[in-house]
Protein backbone atom coordinates (compact mmCIF):
# COMPACT_ATOMS: atom_id res chain seq x y z
CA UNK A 1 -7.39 5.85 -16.21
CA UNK A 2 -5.34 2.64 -14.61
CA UNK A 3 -8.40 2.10 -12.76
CA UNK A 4 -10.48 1.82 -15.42
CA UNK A 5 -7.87 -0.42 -17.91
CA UNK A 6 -7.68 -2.99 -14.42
CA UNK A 7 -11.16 -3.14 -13.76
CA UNK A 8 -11.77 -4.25 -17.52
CA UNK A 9 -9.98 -7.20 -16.53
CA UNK A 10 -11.74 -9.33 -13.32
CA UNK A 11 -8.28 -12.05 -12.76
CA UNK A 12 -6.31 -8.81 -12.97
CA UNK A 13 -7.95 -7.21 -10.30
CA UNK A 14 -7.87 -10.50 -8.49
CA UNK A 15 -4.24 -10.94 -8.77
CA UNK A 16 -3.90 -7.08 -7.96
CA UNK A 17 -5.86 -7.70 -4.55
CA UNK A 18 -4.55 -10.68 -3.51
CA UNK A 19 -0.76 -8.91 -4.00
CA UNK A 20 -2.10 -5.95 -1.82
CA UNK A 21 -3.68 -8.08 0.71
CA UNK A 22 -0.51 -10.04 1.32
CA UNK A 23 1.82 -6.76 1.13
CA UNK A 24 -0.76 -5.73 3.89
CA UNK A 25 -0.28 -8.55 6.35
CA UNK A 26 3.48 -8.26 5.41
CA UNK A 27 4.12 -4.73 6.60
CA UNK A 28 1.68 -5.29 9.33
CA UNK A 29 2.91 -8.25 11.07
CA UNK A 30 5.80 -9.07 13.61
CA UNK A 31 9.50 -9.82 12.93
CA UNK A 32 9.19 -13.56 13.30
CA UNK A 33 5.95 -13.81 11.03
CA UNK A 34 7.59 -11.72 7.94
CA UNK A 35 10.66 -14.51 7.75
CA UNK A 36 10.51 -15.68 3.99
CA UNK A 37 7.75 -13.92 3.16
CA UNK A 38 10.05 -10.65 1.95
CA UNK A 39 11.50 -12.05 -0.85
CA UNK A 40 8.13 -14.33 -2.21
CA UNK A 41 6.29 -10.82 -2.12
CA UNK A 42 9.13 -8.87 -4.05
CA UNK A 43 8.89 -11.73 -6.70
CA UNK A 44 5.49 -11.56 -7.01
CA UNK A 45 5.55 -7.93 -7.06
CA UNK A 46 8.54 -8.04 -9.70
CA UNK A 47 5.75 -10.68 -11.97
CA UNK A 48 2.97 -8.83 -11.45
CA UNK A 49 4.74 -5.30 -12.79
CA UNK A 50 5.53 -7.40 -16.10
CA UNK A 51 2.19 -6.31 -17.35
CA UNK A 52 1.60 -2.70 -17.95
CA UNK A 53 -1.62 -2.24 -17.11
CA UNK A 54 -1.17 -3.77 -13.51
CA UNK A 55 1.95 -1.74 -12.93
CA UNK A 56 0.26 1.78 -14.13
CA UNK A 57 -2.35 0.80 -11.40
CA UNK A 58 0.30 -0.11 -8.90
CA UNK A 59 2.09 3.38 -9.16
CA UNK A 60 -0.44 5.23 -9.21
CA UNK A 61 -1.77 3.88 -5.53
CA UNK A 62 1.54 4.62 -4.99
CA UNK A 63 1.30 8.17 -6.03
CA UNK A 64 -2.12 8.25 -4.07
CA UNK A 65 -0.96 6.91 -0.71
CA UNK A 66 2.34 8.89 -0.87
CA UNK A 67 -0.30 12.05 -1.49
CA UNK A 68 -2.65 11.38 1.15
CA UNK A 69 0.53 10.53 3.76
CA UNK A 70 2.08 13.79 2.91
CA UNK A 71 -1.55 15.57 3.81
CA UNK A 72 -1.74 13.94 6.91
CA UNK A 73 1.72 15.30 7.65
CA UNK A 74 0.74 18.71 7.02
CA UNK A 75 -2.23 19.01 8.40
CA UNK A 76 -0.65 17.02 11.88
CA UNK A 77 2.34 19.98 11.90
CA UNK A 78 0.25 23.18 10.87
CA UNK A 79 -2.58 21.95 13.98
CA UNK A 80 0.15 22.19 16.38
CA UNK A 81 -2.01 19.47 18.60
CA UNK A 82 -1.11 19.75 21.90
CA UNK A 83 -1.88 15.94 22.80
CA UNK A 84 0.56 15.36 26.44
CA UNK A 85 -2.46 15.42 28.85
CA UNK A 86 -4.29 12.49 26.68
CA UNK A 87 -1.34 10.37 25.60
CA UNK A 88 -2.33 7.48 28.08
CA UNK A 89 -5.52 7.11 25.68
CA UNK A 90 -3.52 7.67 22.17
């Protein structure tokens, strides 16, 4: 349903990308490239979140990705990999 409400609206999906795409460089980069950058992204998260329809979207990607990371934990500790021989490859 967020989906749907954001995608009825093309500069909120814009926004809504260009917010994830900088979050993504953010908690991908090194140390001395995230100086500064912390703070502008909380403020534009903090803006963004002001309209409902962007924050229902928001949370529920959060919902999603904390889902799917929660799988991938499960699945990783019920396969009991045994990975030592190829961890010069990993």
């Amino acid at each position: 349903m967020a989906d749907i409400a954001l995608h009825a609206s093309p500069e909120k999906v814009e926004k809504v990308d260009a917010f994830r795409k900088k979050n993504y460089r953010y908690q991908n980069s090194t140390s001395t490239e995230q100086a500064g950058v912390h703070l502008e992204l909380y403020k534009e998260r903090e803006e963004l979140r002001k309209d409902i329809v962007i924050d229902r979207y928001l949370n529920a990607e959060l919902v999603l990705c904390r889902l799917l990371r929660q799988i991938s934990l499960e699945i990783l500790n019920l396969a009991e990999l045994h990975l030592d021989s190829l961890e010069d490859i990993l």
